[in-house]
PDB file of N, CA and C in Angstrom:
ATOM      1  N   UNK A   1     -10.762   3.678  19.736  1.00  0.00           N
ATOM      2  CA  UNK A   1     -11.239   4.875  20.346  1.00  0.00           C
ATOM      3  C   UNK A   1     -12.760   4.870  20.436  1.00  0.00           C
ATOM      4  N   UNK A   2     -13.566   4.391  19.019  1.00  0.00           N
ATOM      5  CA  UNK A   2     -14.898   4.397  19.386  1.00  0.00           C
ATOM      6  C   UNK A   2     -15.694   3.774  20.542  1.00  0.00           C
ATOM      7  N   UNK A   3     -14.595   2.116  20.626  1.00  0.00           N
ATOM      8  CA  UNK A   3     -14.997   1.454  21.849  1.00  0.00           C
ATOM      9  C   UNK A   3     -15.036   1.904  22.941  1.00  0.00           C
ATOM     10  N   UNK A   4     -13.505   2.631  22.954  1.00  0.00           N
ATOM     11  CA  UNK A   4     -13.753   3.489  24.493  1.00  0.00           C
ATOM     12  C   UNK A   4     -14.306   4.381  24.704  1.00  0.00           C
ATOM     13  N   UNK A   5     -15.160   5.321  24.155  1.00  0.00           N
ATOM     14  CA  UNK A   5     -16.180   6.329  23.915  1.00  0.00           C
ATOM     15  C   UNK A   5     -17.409   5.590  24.575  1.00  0.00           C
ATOM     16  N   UNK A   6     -17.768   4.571  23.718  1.00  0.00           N
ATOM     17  CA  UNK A   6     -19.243   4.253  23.667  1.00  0.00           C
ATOM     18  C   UNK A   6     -19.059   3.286  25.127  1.00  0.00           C
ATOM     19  N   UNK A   7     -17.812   3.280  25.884  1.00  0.00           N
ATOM     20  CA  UNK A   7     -18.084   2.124  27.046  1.00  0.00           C
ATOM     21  C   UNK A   7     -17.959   3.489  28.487  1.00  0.00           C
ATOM     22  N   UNK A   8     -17.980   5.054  27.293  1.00  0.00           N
ATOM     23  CA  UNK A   8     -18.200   6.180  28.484  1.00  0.00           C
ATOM     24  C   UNK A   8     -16.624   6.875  28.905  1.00  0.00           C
ATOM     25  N   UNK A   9     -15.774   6.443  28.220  1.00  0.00           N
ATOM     26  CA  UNK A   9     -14.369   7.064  28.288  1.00  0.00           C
ATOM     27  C   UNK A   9     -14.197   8.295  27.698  1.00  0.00           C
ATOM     28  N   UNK A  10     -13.907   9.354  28.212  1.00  0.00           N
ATOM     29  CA  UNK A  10     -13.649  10.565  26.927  1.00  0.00           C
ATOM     30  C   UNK A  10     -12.348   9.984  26.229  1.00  0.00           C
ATOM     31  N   UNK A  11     -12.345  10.477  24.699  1.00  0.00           N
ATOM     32  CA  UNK A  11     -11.692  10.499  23.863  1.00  0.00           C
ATOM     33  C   UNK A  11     -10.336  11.645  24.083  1.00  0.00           C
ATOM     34  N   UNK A  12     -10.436  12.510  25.222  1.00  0.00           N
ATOM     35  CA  UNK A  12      -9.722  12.866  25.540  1.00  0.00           C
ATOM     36  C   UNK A  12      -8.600  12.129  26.628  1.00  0.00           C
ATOM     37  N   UNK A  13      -8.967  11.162  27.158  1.00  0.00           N
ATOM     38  CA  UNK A  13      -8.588  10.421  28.135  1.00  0.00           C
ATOM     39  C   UNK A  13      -7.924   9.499  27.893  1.00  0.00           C
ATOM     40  N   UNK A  14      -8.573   8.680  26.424  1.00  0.00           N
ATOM     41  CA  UNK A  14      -8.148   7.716  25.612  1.00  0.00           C
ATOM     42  C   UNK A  14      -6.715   8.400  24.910  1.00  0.00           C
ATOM     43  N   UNK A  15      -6.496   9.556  24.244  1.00  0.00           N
ATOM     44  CA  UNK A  15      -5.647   9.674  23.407  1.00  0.00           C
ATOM     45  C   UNK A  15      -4.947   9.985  24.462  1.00  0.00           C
ATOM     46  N   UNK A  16      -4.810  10.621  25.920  1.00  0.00           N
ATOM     47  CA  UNK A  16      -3.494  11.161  27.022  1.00  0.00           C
ATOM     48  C   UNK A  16      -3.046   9.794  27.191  1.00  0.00           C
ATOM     49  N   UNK A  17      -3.791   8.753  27.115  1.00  0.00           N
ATOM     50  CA  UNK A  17      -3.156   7.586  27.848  1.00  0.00           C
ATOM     51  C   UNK A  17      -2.335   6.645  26.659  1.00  0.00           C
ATOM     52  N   UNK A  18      -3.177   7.023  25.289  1.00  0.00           N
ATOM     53  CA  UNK A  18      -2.078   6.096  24.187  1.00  0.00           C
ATOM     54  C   UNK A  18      -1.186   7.259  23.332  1.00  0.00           C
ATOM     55  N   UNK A  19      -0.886   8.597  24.024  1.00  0.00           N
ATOM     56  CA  UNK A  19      -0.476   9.275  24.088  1.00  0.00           C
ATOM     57  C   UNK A  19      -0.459   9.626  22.202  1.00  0.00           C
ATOM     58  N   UNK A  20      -1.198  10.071  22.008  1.00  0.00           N
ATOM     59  CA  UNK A  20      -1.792  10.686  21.100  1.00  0.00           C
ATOM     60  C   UNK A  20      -2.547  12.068  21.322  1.00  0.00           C
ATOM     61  N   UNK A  21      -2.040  12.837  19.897  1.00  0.00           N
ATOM     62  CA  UNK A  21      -2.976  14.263  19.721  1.00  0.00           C
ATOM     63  C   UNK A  21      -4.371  14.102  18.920  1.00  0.00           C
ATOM     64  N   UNK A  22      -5.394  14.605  19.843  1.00  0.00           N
ATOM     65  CA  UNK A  22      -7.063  14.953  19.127  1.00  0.00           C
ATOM     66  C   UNK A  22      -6.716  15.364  18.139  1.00  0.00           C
ATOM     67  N   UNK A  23      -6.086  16.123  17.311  1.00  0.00           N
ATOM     68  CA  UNK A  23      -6.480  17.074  16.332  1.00  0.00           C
ATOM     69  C   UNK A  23      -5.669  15.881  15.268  1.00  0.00           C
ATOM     70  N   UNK A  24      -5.013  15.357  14.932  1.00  0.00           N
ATOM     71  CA  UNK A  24      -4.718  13.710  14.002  1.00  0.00           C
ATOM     72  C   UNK A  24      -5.739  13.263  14.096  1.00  0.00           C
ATOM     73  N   UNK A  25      -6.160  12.993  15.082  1.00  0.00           N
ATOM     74  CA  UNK A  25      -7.057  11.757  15.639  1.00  0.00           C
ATOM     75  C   UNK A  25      -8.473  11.638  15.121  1.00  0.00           C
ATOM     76  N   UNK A  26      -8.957  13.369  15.260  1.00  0.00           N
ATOM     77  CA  UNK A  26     -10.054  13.675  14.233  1.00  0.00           C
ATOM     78  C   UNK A  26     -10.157  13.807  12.998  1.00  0.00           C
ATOM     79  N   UNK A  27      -8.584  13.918  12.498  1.00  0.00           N
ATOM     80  CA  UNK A  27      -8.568  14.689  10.984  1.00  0.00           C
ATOM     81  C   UNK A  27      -8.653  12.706  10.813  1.00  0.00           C
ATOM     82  N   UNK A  28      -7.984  11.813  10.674  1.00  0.00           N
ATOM     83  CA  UNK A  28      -7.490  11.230  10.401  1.00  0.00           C
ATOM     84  C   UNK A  28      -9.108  10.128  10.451  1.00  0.00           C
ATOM     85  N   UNK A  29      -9.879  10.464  11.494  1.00  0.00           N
ATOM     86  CA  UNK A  29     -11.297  10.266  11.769  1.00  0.00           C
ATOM     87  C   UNK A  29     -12.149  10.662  10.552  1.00  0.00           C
ATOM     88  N   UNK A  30     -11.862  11.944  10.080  1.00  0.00           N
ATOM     89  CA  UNK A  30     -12.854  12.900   9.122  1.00  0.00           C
ATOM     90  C   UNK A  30     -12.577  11.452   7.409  1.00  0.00           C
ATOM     91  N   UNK A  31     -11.105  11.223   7.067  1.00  0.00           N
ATOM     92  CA  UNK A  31     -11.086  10.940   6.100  1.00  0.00           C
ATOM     93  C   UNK A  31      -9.688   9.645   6.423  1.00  0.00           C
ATOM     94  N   UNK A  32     -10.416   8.796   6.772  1.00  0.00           N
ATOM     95  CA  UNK A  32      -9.416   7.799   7.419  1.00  0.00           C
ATOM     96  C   UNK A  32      -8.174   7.420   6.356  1.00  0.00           C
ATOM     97  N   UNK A  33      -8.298   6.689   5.005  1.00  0.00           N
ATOM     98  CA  UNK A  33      -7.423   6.466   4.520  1.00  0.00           C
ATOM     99  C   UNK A  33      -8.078   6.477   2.716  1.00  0.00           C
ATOM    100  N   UNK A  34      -7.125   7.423   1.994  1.00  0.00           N
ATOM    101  CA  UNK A  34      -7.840   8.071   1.148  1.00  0.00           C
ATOM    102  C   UNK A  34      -7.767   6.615  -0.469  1.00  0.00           C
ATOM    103  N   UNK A  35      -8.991   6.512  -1.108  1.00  0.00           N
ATOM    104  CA  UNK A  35      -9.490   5.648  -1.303  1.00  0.00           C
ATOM    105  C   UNK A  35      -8.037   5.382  -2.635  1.00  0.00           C
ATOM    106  N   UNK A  36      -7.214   6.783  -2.972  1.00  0.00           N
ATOM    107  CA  UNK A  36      -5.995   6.442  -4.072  1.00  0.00           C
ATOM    108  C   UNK A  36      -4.823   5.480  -3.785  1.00  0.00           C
ATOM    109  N   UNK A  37      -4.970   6.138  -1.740  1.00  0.00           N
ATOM    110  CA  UNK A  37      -3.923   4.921  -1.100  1.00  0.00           C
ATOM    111  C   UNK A  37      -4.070   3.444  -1.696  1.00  0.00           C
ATOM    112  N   UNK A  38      -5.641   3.080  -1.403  1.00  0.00           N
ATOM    113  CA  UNK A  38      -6.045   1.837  -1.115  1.00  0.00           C
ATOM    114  C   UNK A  38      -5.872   1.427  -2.549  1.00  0.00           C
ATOM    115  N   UNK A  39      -6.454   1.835  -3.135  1.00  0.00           N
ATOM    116  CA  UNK A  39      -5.897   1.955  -4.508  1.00  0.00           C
ATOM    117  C   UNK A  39      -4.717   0.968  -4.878  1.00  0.00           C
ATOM    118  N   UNK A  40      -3.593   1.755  -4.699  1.00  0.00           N
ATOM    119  CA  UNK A  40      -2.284   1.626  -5.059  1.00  0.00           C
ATOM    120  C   UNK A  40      -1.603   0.351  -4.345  1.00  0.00           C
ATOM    121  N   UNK A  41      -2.208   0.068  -2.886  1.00  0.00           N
ATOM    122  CA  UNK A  41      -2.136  -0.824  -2.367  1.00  0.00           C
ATOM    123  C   UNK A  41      -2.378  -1.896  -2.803  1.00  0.00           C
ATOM    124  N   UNK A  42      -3.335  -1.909  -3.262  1.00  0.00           N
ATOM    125  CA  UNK A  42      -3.879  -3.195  -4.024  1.00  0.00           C
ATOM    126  C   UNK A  42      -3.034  -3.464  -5.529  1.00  0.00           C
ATOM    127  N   UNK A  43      -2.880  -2.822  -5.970  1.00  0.00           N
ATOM    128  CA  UNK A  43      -1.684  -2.840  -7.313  1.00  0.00           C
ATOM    129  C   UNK A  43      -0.762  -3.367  -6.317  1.00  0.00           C
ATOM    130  N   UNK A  44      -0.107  -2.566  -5.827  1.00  0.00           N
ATOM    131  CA  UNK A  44       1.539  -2.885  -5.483  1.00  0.00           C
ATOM    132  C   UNK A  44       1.466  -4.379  -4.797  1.00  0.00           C
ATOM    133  N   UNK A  45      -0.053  -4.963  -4.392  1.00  0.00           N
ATOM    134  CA  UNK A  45       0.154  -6.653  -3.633  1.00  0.00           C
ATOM    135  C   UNK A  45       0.133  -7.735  -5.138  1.00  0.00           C
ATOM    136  N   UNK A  46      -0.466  -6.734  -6.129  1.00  0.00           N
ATOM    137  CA  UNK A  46      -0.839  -7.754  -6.715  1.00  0.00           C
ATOM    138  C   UNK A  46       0.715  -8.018  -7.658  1.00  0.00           C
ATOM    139  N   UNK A  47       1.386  -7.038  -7.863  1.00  0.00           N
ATOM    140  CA  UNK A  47       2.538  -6.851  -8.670  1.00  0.00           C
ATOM    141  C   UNK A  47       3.748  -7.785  -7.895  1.00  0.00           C
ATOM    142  N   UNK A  48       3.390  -7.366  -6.392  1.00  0.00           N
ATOM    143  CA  UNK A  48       4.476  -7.974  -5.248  1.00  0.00           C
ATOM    144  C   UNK A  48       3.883  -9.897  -5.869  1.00  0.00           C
ATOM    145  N   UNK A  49       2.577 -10.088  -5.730  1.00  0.00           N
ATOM    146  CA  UNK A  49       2.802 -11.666  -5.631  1.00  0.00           C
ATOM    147  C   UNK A  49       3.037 -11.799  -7.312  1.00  0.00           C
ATOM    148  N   UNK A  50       2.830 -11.121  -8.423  1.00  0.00           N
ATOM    149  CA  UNK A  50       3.366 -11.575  -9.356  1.00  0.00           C
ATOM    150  C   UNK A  50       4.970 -11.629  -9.760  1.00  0.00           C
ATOM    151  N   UNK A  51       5.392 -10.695  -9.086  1.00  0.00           N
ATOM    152  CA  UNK A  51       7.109 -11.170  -8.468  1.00  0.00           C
ATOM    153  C   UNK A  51       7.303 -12.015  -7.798  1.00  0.00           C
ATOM    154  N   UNK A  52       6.905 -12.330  -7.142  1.00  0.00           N
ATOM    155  CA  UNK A  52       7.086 -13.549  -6.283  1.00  0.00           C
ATOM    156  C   UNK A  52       7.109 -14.908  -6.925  1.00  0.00           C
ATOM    157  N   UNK A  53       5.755 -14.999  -8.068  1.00  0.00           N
ATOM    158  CA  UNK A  53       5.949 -15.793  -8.870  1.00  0.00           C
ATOM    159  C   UNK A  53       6.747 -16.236  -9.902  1.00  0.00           C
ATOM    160  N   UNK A  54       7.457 -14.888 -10.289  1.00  0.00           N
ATOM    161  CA  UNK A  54       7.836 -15.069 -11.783  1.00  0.00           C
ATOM    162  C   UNK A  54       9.232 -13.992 -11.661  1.00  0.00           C
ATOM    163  N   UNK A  55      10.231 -14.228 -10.591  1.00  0.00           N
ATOM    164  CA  UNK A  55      10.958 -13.317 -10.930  1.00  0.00           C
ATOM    165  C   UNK A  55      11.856 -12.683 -11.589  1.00  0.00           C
ATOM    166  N   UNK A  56      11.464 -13.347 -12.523  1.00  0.00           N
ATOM    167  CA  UNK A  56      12.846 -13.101 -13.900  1.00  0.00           C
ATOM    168  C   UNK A  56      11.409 -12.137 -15.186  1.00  0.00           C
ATOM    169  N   UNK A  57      10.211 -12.062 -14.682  1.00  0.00           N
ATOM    170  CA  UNK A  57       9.474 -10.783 -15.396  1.00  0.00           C
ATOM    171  C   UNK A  57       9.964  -9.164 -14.910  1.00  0.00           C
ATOM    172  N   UNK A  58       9.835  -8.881 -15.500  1.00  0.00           N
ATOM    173  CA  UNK A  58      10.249  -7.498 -15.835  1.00  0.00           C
ATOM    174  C   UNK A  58       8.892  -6.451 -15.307  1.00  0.00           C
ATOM    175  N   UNK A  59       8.669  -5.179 -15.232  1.00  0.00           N
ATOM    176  CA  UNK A  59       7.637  -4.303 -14.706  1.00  0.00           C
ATOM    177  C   UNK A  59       6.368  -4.740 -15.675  1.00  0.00           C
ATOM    178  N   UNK A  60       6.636  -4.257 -17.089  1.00  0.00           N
ATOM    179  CA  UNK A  60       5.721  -4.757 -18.191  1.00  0.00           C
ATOM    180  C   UNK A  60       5.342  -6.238 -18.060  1.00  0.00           C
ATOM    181  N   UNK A  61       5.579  -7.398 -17.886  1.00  0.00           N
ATOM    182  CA  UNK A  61       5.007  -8.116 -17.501  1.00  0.00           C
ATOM    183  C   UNK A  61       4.111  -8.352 -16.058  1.00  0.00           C
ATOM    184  N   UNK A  62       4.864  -7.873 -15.577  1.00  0.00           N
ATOM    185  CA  UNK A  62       4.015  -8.013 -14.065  1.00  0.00           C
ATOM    186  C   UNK A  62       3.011  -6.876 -14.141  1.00  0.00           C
ATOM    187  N   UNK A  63       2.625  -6.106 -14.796  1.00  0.00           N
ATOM    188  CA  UNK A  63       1.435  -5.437 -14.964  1.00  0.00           C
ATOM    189  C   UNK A  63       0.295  -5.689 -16.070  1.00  0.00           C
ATOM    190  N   UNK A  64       0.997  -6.929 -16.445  1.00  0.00           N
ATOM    191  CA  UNK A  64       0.276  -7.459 -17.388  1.00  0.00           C
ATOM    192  C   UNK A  64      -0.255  -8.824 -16.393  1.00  0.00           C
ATOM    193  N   UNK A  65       0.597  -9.359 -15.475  1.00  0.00           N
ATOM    194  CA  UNK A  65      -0.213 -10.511 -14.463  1.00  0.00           C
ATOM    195  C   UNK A  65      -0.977  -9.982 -13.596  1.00  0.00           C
ATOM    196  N   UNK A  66      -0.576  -8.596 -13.096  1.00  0.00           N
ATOM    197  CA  UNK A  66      -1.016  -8.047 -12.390  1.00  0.00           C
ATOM    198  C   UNK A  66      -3.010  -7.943 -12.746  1.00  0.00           C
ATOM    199  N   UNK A  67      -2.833  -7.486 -14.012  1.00  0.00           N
ATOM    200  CA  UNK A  67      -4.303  -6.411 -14.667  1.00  0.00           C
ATOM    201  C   UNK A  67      -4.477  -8.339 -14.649  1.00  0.00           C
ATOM    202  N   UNK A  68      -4.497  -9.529 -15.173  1.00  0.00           N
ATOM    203  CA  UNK A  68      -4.879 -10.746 -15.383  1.00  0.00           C
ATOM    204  C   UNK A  68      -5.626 -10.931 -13.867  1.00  0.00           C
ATOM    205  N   UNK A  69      -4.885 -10.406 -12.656  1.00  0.00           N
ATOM    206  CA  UNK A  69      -5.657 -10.401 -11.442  1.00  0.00           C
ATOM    207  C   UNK A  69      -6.656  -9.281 -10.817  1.00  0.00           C
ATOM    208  N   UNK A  70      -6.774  -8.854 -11.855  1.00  0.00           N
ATOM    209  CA  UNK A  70      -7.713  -7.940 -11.437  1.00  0.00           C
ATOM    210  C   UNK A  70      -7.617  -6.615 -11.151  1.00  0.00           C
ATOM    211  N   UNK A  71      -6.317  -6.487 -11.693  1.00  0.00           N
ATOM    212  CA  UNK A  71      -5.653  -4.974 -10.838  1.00  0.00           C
ATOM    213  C   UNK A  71      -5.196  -4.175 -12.011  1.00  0.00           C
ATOM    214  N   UNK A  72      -5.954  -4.023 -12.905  1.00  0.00           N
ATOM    215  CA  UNK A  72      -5.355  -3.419 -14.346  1.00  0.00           C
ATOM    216  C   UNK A  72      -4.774  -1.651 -13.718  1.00  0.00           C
ATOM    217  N   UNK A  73      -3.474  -1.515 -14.682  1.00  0.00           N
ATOM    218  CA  UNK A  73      -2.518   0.099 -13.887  1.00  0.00           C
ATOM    219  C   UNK A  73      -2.261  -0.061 -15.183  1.00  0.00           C
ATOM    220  N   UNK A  74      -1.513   1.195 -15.632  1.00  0.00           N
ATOM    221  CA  UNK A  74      -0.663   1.715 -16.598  1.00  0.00           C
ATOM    222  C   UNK A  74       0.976   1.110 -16.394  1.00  0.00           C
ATOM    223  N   UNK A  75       1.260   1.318 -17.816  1.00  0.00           N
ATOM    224  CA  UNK A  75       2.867   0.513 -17.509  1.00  0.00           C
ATOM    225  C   UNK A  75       3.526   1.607 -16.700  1.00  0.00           C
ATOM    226  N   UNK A  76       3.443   3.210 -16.474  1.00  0.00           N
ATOM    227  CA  UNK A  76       4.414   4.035 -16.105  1.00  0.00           C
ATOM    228  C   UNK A  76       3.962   3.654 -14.387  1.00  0.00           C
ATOM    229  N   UNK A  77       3.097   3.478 -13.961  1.00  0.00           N
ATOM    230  CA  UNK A  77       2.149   2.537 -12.506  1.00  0.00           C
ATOM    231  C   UNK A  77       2.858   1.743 -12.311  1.00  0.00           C
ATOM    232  N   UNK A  78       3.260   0.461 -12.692  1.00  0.00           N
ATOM    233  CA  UNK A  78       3.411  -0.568 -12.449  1.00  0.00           C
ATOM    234  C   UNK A  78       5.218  -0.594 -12.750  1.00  0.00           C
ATOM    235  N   UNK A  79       6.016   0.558 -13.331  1.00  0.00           N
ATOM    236  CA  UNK A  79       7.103   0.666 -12.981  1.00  0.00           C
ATOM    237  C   UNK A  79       7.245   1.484 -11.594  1.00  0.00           C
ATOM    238  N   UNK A  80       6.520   2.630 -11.316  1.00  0.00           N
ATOM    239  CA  UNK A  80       6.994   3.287 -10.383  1.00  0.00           C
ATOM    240  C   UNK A  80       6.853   2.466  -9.442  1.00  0.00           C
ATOM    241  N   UNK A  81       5.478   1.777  -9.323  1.00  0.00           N
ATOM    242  CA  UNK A  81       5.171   0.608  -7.914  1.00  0.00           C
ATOM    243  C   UNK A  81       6.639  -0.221  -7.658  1.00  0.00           C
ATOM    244  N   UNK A  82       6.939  -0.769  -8.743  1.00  0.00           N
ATOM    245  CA  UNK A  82       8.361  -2.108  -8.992  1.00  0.00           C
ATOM    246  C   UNK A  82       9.407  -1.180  -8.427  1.00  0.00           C
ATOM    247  N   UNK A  83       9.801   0.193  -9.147  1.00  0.00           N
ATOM    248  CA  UNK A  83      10.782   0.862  -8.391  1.00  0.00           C
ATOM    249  C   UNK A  83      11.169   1.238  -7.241  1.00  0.00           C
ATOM    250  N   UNK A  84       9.983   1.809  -6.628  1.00  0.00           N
ATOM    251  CA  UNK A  84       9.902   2.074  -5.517  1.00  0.00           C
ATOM    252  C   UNK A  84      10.351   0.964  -4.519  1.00  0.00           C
ATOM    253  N   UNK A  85       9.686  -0.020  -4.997  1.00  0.00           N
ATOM    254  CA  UNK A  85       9.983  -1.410  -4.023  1.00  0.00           C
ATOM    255  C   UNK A  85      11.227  -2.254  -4.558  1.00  0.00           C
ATOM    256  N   UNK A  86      11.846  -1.923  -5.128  1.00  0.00           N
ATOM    257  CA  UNK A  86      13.535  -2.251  -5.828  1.00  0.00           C
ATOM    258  C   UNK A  86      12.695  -3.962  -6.523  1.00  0.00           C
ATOM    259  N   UNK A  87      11.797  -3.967  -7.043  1.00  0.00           N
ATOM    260  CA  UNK A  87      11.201  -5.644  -7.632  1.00  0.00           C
ATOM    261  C   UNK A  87      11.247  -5.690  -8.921  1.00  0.00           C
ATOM    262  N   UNK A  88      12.350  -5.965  -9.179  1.00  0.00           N
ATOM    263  CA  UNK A  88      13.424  -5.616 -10.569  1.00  0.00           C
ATOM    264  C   UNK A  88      13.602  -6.962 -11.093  1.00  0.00           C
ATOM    265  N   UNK A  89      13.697  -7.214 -12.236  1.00  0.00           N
ATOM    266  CA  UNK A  89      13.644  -8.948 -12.943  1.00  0.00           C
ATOM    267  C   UNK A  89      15.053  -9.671 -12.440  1.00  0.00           C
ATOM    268  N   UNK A  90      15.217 -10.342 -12.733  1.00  0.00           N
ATOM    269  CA  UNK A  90      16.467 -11.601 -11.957  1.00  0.00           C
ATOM    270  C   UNK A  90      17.386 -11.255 -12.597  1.00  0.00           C
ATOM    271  N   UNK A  91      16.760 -10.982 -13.952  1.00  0.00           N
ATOM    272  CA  UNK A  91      18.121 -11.151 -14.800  1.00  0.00           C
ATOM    273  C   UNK A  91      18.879  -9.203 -15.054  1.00  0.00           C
ATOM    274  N   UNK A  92      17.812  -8.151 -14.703  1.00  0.00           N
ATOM    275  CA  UNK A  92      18.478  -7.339 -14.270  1.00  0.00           C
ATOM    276  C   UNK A  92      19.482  -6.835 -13.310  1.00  0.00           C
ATOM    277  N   UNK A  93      19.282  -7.740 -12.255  1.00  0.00           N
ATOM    278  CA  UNK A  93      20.137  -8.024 -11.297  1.00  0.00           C
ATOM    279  C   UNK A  93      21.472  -8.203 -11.640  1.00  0.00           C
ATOM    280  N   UNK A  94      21.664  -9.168 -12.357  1.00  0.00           N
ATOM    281  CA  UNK A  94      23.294  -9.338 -13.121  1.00  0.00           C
ATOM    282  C   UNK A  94      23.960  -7.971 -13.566  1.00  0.00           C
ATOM    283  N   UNK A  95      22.952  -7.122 -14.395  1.00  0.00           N
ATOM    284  CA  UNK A  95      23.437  -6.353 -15.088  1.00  0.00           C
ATOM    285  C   UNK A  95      23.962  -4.608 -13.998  1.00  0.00           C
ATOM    286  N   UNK A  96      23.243  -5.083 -12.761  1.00  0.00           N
ATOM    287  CA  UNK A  96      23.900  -4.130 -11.591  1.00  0.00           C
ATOM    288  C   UNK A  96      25.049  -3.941 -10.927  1.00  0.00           C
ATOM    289  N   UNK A  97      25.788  -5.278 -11.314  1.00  0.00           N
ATOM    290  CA  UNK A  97      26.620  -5.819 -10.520  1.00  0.00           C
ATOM    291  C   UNK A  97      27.894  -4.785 -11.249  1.00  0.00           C
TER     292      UNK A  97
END
């Protein structure tokens, strides 16, 4: 949107055509993406590749590889992250069945 502004497009013109509402467009402008998101984001990649690595660890471990990469969370963090995303140890898996 800024591009097409600054090349003389209204921003009104821009959002009818990618059919979008101004009033998102600004709010979402005012405070683009709030810094707890980004946050959490960064936990939940770092937890995702320590599953990836090791999938027979459990939440408590992977927030323990996790914080080793730089991403230190609380264990009740680093379960809700695992839950949310069903990234449950290997060997819990058996015990679902």
């Amino acid at each position: 949107m800024r591009e097409l502004a600054a090349d003389g497009i209204p921003v009104a013109v821009s959002c009818r055509v990618l059919k979008l509402s101004r009033q998102p467009y600004y709010r979402w402008l005012a405070a683009p993406i709030p810094e707890a998101v980004v946050i959490e984001a960064y936990r939940a990649d770092a937890l995702f590749d320590a599953h990836r690595d090791d999938p027979e660890f459990g939440y408590r471990y992977l927030a323990d590889e996790a914080e080793a990469a730089g991403q230190p969370m609380a264990a009740r963090t680093a379960w809700r992250l695992c839950s949310a995303n069903d990234w449950f140890s290997a060997f819990g898996e058996y015990l679902k069945l």
